[in-house]
PDB file of N, CA and C in Angstrom:
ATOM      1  N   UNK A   1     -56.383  22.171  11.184  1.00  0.00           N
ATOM      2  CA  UNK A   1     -57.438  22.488  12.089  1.00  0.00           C
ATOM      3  C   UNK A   1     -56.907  22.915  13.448  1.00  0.00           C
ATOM      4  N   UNK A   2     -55.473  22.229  13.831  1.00  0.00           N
ATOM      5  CA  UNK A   2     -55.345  22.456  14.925  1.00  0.00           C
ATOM      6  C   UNK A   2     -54.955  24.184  15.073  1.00  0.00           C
ATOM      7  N   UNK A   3     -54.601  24.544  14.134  1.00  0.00           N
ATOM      8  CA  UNK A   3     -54.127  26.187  14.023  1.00  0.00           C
ATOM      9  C   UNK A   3     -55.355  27.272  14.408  1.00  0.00           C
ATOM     10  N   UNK A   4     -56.606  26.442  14.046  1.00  0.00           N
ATOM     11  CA  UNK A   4     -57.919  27.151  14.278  1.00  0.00           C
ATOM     12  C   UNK A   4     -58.152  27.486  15.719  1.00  0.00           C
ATOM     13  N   UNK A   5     -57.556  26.024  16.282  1.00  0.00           N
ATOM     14  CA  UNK A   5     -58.060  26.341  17.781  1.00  0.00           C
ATOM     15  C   UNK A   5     -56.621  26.667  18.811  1.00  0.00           C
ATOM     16  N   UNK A   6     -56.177  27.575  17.778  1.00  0.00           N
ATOM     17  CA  UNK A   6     -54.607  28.153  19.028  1.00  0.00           C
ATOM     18  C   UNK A   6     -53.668  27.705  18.761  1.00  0.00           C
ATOM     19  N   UNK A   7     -53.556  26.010  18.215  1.00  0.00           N
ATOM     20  CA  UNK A   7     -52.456  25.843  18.042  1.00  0.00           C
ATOM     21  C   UNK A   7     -51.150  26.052  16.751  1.00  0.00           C
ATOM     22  N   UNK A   8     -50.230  25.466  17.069  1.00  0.00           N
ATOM     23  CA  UNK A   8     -49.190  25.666  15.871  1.00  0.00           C
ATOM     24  C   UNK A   8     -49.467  24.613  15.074  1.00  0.00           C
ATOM     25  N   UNK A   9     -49.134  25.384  13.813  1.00  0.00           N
ATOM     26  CA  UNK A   9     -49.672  24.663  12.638  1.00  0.00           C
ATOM     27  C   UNK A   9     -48.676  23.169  12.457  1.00  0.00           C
ATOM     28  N   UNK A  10     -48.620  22.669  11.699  1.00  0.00           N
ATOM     29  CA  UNK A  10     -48.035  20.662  11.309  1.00  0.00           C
ATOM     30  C   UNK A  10     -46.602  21.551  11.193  1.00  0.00           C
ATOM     31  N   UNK A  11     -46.433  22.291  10.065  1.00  0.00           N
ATOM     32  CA  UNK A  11     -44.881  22.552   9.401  1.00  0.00           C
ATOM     33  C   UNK A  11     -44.255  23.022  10.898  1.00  0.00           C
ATOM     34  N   UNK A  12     -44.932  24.052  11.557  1.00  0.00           N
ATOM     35  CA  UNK A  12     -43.988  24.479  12.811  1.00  0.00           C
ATOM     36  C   UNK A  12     -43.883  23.748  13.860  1.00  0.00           C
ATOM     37  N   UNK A  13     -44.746  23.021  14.108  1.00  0.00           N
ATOM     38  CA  UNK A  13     -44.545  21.654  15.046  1.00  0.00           C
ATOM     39  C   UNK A  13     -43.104  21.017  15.227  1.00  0.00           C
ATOM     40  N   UNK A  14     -43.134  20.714  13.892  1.00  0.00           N
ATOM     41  CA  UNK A  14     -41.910  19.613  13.185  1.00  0.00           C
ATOM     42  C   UNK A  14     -40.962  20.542  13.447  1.00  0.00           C
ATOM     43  N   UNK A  15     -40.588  22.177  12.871  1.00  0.00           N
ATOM     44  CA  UNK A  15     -39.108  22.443  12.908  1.00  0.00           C
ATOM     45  C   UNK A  15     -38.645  22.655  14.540  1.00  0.00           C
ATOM     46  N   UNK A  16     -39.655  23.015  15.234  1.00  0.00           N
ATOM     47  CA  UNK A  16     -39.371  22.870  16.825  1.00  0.00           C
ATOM     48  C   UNK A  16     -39.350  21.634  17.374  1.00  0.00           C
ATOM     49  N   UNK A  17     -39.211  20.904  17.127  1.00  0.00           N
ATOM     50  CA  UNK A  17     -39.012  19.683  17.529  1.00  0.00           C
ATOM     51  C   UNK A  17     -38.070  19.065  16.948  1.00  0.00           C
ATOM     52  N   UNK A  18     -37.528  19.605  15.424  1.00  0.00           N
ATOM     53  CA  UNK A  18     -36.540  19.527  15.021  1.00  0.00           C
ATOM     54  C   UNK A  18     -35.485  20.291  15.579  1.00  0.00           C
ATOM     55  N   UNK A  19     -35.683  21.237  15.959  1.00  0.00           N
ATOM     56  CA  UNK A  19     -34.563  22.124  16.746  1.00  0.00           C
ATOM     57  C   UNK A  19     -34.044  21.213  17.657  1.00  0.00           C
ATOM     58  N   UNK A  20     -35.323  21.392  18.648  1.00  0.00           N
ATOM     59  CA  UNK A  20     -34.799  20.946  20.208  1.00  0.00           C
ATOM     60  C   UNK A  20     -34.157  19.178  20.435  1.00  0.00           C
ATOM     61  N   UNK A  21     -34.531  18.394  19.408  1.00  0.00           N
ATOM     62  CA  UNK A  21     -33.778  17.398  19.136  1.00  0.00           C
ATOM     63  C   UNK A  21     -31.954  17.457  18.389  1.00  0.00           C
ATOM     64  N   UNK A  22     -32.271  18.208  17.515  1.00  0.00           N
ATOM     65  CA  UNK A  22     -30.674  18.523  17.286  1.00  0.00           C
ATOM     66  C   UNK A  22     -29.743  19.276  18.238  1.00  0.00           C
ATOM     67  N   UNK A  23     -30.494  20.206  19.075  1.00  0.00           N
ATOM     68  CA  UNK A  23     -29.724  20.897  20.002  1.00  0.00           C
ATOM     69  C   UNK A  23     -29.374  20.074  21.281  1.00  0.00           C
ATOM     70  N   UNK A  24     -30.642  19.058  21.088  1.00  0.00           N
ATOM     71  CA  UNK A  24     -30.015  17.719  22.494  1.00  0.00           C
ATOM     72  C   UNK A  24     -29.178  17.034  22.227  1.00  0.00           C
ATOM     73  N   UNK A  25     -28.840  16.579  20.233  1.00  0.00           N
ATOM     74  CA  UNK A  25     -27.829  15.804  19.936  1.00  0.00           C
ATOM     75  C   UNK A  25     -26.523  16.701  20.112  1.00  0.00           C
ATOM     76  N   UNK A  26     -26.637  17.768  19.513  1.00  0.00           N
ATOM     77  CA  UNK A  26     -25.439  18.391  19.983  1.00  0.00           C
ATOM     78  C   UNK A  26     -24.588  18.596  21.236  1.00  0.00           C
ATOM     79  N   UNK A  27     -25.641  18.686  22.227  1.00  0.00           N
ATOM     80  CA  UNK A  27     -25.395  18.780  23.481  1.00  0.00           C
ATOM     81  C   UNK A  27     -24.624  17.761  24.083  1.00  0.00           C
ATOM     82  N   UNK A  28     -25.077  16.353  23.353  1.00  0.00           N
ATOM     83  CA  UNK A  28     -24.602  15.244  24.520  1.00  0.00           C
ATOM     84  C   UNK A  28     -23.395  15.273  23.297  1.00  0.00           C
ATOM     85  N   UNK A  29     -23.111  15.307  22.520  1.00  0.00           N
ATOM     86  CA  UNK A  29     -21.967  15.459  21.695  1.00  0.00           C
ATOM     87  C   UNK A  29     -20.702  15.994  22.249  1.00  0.00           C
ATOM     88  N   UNK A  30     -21.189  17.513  22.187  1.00  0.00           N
ATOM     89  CA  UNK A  30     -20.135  18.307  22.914  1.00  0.00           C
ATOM     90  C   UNK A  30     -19.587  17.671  24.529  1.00  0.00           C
ATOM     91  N   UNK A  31     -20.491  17.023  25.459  1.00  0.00           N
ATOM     92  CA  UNK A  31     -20.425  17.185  27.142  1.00  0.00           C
ATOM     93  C   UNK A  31     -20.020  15.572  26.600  1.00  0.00           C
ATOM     94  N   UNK A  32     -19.272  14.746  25.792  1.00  0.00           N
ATOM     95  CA  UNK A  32     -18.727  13.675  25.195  1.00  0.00           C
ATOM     96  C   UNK A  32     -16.969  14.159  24.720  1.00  0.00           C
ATOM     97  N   UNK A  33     -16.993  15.344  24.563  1.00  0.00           N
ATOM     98  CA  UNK A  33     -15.436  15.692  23.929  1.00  0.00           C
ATOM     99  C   UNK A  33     -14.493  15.835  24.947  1.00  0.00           C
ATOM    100  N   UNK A  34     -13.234  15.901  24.798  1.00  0.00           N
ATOM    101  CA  UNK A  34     -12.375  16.085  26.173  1.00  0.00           C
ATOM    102  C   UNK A  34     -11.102  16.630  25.701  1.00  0.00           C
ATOM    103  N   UNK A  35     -10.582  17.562  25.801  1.00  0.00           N
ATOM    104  CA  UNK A  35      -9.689  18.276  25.102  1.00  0.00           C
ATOM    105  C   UNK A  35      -8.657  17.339  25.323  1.00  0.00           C
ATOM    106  N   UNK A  36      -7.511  17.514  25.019  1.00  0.00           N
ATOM    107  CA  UNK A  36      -6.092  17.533  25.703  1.00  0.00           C
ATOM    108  C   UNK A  36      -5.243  18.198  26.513  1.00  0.00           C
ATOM    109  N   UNK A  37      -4.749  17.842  27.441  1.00  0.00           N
ATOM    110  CA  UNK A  37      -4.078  18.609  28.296  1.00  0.00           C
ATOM    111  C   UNK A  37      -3.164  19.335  27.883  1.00  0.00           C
ATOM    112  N   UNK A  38      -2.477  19.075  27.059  1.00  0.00           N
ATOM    113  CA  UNK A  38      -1.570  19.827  26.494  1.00  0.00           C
ATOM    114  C   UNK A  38      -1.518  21.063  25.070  1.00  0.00           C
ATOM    115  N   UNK A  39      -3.160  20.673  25.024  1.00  0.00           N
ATOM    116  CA  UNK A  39      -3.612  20.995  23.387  1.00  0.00           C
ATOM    117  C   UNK A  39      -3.248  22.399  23.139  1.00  0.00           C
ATOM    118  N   UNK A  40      -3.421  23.512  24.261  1.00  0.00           N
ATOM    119  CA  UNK A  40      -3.604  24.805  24.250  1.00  0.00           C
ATOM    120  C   UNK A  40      -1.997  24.841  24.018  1.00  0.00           C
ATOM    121  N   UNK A  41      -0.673  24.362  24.635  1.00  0.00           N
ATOM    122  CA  UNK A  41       0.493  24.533  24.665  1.00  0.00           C
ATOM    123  C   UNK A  41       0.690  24.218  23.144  1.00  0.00           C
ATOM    124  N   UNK A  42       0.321  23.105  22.469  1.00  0.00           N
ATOM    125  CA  UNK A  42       0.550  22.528  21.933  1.00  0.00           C
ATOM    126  C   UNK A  42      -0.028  23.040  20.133  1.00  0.00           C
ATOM    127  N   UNK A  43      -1.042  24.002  20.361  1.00  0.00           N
ATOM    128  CA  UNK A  43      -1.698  25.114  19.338  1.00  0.00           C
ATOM    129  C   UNK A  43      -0.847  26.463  19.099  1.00  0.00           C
ATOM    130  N   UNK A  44      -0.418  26.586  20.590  1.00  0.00           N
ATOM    131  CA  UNK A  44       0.361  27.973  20.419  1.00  0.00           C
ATOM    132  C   UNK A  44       1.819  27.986  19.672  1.00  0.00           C
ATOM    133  N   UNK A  45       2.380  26.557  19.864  1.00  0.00           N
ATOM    134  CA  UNK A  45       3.802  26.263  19.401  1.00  0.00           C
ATOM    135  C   UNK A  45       3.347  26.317  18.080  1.00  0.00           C
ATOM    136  N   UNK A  46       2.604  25.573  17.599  1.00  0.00           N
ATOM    137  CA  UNK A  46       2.401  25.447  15.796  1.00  0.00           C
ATOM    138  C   UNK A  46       1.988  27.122  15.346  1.00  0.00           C
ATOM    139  N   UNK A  47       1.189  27.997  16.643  1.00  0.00           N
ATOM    140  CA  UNK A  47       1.106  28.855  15.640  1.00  0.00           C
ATOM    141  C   UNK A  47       2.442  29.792  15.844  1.00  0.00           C
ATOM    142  N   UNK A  48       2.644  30.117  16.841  1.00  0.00           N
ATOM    143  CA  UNK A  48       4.596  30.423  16.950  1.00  0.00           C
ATOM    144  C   UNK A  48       5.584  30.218  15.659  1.00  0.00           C
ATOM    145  N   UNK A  49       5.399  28.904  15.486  1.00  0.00           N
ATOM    146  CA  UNK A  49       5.919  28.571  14.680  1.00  0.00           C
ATOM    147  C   UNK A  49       5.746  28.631  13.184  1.00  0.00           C
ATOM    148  N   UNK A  50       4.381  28.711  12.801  1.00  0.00           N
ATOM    149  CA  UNK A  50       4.418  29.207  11.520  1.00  0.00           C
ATOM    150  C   UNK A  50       4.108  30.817  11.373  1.00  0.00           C
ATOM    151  N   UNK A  51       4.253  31.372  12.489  1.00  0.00           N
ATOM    152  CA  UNK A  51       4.103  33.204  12.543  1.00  0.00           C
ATOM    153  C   UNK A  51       6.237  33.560  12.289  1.00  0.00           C
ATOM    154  N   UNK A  52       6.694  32.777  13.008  1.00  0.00           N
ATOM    155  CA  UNK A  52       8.197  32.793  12.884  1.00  0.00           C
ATOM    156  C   UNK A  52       8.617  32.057  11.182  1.00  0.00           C
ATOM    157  N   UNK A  53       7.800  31.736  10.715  1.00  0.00           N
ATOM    158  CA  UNK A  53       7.991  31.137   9.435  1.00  0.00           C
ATOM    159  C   UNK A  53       7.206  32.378   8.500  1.00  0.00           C
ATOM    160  N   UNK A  54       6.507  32.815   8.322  1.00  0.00           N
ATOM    161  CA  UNK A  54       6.127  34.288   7.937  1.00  0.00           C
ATOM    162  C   UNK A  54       7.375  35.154   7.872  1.00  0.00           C
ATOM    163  N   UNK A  55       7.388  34.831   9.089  1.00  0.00           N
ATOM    164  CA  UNK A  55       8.248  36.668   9.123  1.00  0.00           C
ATOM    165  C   UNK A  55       9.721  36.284   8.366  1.00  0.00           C
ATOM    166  N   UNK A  56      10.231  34.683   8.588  1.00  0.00           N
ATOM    167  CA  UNK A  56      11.271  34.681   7.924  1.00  0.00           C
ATOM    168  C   UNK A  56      11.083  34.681   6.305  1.00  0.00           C
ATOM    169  N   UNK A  57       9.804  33.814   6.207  1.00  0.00           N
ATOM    170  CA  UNK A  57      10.180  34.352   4.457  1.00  0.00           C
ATOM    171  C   UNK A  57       9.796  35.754   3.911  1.00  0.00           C
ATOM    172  N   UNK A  58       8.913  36.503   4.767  1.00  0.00           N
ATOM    173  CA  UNK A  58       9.049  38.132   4.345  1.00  0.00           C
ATOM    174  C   UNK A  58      10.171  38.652   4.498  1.00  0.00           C
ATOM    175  N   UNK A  59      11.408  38.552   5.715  1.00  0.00           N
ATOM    176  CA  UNK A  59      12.293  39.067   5.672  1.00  0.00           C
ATOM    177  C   UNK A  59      13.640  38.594   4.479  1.00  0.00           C
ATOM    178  N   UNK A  60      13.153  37.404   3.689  1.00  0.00           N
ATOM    179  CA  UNK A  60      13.573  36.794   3.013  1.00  0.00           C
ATOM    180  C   UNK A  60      13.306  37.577   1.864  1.00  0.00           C
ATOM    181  N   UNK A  61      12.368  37.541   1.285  1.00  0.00           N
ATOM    182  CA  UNK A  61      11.510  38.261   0.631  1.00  0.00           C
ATOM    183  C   UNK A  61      11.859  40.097   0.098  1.00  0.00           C
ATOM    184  N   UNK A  62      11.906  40.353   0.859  1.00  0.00           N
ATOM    185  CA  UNK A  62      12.209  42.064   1.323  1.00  0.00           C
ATOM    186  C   UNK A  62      14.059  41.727   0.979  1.00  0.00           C
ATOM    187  N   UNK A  63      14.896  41.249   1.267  1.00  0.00           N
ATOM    188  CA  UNK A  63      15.959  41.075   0.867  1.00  0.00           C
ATOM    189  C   UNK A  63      16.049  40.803  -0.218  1.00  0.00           C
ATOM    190  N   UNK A  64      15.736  40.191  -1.023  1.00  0.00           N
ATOM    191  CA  UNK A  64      15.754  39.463  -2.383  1.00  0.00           C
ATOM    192  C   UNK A  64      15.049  40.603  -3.730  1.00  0.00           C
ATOM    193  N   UNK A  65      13.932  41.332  -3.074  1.00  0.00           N
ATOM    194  CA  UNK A  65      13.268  42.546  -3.583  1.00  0.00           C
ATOM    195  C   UNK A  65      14.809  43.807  -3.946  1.00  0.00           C
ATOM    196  N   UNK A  66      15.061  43.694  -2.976  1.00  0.00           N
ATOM    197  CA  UNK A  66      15.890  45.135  -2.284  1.00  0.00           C
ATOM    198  C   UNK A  66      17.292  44.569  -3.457  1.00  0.00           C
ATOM    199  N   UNK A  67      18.185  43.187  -3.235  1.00  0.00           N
ATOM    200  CA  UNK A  67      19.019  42.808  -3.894  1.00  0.00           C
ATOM    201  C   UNK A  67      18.688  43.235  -5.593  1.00  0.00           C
ATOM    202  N   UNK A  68      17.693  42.380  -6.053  1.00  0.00           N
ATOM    203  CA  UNK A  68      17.035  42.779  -7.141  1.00  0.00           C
ATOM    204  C   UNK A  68      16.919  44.411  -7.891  1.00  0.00           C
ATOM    205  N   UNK A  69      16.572  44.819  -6.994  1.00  0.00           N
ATOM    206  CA  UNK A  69      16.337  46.393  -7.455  1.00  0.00           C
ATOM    207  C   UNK A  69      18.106  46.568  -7.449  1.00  0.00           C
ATOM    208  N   UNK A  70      18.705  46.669  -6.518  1.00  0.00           N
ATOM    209  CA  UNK A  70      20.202  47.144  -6.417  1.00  0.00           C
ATOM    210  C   UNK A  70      20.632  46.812  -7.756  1.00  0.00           C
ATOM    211  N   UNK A  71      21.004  45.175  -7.934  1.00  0.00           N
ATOM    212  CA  UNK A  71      21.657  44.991  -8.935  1.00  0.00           C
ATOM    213  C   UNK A  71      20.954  45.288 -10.386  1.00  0.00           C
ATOM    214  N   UNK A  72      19.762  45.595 -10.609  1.00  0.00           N
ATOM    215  CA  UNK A  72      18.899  46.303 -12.084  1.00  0.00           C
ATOM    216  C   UNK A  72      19.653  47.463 -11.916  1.00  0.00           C
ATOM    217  N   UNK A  73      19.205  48.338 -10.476  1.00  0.00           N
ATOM    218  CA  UNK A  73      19.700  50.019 -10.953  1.00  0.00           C
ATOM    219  C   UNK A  73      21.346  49.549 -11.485  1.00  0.00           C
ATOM    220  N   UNK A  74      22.190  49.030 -10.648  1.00  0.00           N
ATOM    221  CA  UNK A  74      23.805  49.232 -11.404  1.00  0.00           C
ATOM    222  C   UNK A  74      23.932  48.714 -12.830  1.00  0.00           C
ATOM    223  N   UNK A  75      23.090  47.761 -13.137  1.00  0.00           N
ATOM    224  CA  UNK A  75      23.123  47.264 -14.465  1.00  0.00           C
ATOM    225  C   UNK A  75      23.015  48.405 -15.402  1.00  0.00           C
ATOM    226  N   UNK A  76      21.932  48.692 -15.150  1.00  0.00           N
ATOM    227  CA  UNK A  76      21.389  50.048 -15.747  1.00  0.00           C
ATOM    228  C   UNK A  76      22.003  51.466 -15.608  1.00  0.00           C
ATOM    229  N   UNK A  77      22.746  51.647 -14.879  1.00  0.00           N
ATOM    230  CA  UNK A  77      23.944  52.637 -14.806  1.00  0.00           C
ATOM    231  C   UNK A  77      25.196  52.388 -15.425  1.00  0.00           C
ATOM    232  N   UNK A  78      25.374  51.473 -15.410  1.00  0.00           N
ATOM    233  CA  UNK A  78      26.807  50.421 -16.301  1.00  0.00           C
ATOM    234  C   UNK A  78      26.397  50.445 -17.903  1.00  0.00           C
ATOM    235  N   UNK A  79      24.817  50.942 -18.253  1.00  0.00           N
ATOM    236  CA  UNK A  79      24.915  50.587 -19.590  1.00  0.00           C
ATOM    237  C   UNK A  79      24.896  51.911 -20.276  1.00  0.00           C
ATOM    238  N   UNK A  80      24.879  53.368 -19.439  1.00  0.00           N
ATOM    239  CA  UNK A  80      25.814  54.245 -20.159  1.00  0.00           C
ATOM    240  C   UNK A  80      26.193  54.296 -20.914  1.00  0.00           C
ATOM    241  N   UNK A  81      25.913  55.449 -21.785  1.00  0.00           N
ATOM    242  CA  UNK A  81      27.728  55.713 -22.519  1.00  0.00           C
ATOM    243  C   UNK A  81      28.936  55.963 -21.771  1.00  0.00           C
ATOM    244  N   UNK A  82      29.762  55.491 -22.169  1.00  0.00           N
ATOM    245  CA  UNK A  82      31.246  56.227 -21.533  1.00  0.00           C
ATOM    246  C   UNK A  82      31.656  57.650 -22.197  1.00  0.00           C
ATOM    247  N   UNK A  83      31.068  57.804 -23.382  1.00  0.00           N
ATOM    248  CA  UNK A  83      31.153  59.333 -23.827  1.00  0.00           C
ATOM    249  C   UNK A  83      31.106  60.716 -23.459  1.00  0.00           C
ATOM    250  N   UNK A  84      31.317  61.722 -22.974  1.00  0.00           N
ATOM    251  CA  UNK A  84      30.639  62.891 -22.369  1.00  0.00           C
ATOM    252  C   UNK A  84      29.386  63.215 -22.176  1.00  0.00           C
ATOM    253  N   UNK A  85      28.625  63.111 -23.799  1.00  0.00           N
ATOM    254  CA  UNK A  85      27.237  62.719 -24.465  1.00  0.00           C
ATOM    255  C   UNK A  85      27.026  64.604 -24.712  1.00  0.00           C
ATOM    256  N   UNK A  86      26.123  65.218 -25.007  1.00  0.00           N
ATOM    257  CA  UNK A  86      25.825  66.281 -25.681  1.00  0.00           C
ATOM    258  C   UNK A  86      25.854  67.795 -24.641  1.00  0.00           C
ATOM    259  N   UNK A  87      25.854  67.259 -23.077  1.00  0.00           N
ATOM    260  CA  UNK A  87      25.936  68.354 -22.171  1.00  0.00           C
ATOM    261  C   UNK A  87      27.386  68.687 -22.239  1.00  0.00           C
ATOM    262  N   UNK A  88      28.103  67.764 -22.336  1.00  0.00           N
ATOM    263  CA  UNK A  88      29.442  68.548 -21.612  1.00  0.00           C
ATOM    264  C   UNK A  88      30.281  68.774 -23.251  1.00  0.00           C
ATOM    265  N   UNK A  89      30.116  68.439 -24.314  1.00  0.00           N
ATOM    266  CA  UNK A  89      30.646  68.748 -25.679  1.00  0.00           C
ATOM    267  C   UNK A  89      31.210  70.402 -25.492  1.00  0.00           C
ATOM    268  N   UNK A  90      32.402  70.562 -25.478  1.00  0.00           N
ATOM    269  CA  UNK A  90      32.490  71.795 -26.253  1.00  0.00           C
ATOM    270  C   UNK A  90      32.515  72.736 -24.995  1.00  0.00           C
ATOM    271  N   UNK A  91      32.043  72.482 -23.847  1.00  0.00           N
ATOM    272  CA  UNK A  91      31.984  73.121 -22.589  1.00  0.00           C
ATOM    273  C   UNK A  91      33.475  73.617 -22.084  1.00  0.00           C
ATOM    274  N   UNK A  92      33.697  75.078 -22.156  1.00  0.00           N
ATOM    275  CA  UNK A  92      34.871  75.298 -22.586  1.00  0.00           C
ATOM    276  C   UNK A  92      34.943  76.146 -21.431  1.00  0.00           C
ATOM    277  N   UNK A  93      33.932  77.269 -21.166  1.00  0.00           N
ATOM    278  CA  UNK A  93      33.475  77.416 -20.113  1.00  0.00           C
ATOM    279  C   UNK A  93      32.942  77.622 -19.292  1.00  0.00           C
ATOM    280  N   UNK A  94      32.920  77.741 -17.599  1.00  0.00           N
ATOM    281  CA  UNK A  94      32.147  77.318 -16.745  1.00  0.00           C
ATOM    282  C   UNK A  94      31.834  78.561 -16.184  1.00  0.00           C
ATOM    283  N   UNK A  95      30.770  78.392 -14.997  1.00  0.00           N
ATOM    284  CA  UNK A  95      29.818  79.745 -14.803  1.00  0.00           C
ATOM    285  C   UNK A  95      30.070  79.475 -13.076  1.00  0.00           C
ATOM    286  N   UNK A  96      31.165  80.839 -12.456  1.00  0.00           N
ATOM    287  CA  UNK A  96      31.641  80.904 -11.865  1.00  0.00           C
ATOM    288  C   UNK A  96      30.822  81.538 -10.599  1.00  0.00           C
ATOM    289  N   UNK A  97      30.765  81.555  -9.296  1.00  0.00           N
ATOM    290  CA  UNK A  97      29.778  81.763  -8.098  1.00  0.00           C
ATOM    291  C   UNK A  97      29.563  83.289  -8.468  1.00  0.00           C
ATOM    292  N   UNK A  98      30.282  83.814  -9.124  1.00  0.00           N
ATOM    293  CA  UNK A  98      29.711  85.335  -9.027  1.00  0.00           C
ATOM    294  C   UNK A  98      28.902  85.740 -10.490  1.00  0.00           C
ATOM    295  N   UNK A  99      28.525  84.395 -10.717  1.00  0.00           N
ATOM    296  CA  UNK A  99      27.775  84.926 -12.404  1.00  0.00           C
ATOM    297  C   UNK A  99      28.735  84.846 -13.359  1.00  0.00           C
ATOM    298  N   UNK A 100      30.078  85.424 -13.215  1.00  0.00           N
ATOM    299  CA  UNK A 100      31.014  85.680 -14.590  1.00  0.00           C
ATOM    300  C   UNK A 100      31.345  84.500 -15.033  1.00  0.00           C
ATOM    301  N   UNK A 101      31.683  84.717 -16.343  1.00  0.00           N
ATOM    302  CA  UNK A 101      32.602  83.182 -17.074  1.00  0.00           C
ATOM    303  C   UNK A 101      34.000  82.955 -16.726  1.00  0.00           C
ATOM    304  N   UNK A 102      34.656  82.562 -16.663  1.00  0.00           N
ATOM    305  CA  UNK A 102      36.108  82.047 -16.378  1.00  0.00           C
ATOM    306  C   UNK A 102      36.680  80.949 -17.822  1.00  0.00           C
ATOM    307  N   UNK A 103      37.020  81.441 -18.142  1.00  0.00           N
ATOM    308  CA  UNK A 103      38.313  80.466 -19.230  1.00  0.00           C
ATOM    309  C   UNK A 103      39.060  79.551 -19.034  1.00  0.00           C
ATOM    310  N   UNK A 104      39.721  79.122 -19.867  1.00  0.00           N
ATOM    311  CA  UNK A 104      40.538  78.152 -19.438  1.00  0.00           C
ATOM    312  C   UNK A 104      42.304  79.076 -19.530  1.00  0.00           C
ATOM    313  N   UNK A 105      42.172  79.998 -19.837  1.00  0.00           N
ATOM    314  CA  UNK A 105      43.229  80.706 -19.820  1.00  0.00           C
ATOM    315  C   UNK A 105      43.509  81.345 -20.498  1.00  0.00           C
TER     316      UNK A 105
END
């Protein structure tokens, strides 16, 4: 009824009054906390410190990648034949800067 004559209805009553009570508890909550004096010094070192802990295990990381690849490619070059293999068979002779062939003598 009271909505008839202007006012706010029961449900909206309550959540505004629910607001402005939680926003007073909050209030005296917060103007209750007290940092530390040292806290801000004392945030920046930990994050310093685990940003310097990043970068060392990426640079860790990136080494160990790079090692890895190195020693696969030589593996993998080492497992060759030692043979000539089918290009150089029989290659008797070679094709000299001016186009012509050249012999072996």
């Amino acid at each position: 009824m009271e909505h008839e004559r202007g006012g706010m209805p029961d449900g909206l009553t309550d959540v505004g009054r629910t607001e402005r009570e939680l926003r007073e508890a909050l209030e005296a909550l917060a103007g209750g906390v007290q940092a530390a004096p040292d806290a801000y010094r004392t945030a920046r070192g930990d994050w310093l410190r685990r940003e310097r802990r990043r970068r060392l295990v990426l640079a860790v990381l990136i080494a160990v990648v790079f090692t890895l690849a190195t020693l696969i490619g030589l593996w993998v070059l080492n497992q060759a034949p030692a043979d000539p293999g089918v290009i150089f068979s029989g290659a008797e002779k070679t094709v000299a800067l001016g186009g012509g062939t050249a012999g072996r003598g």
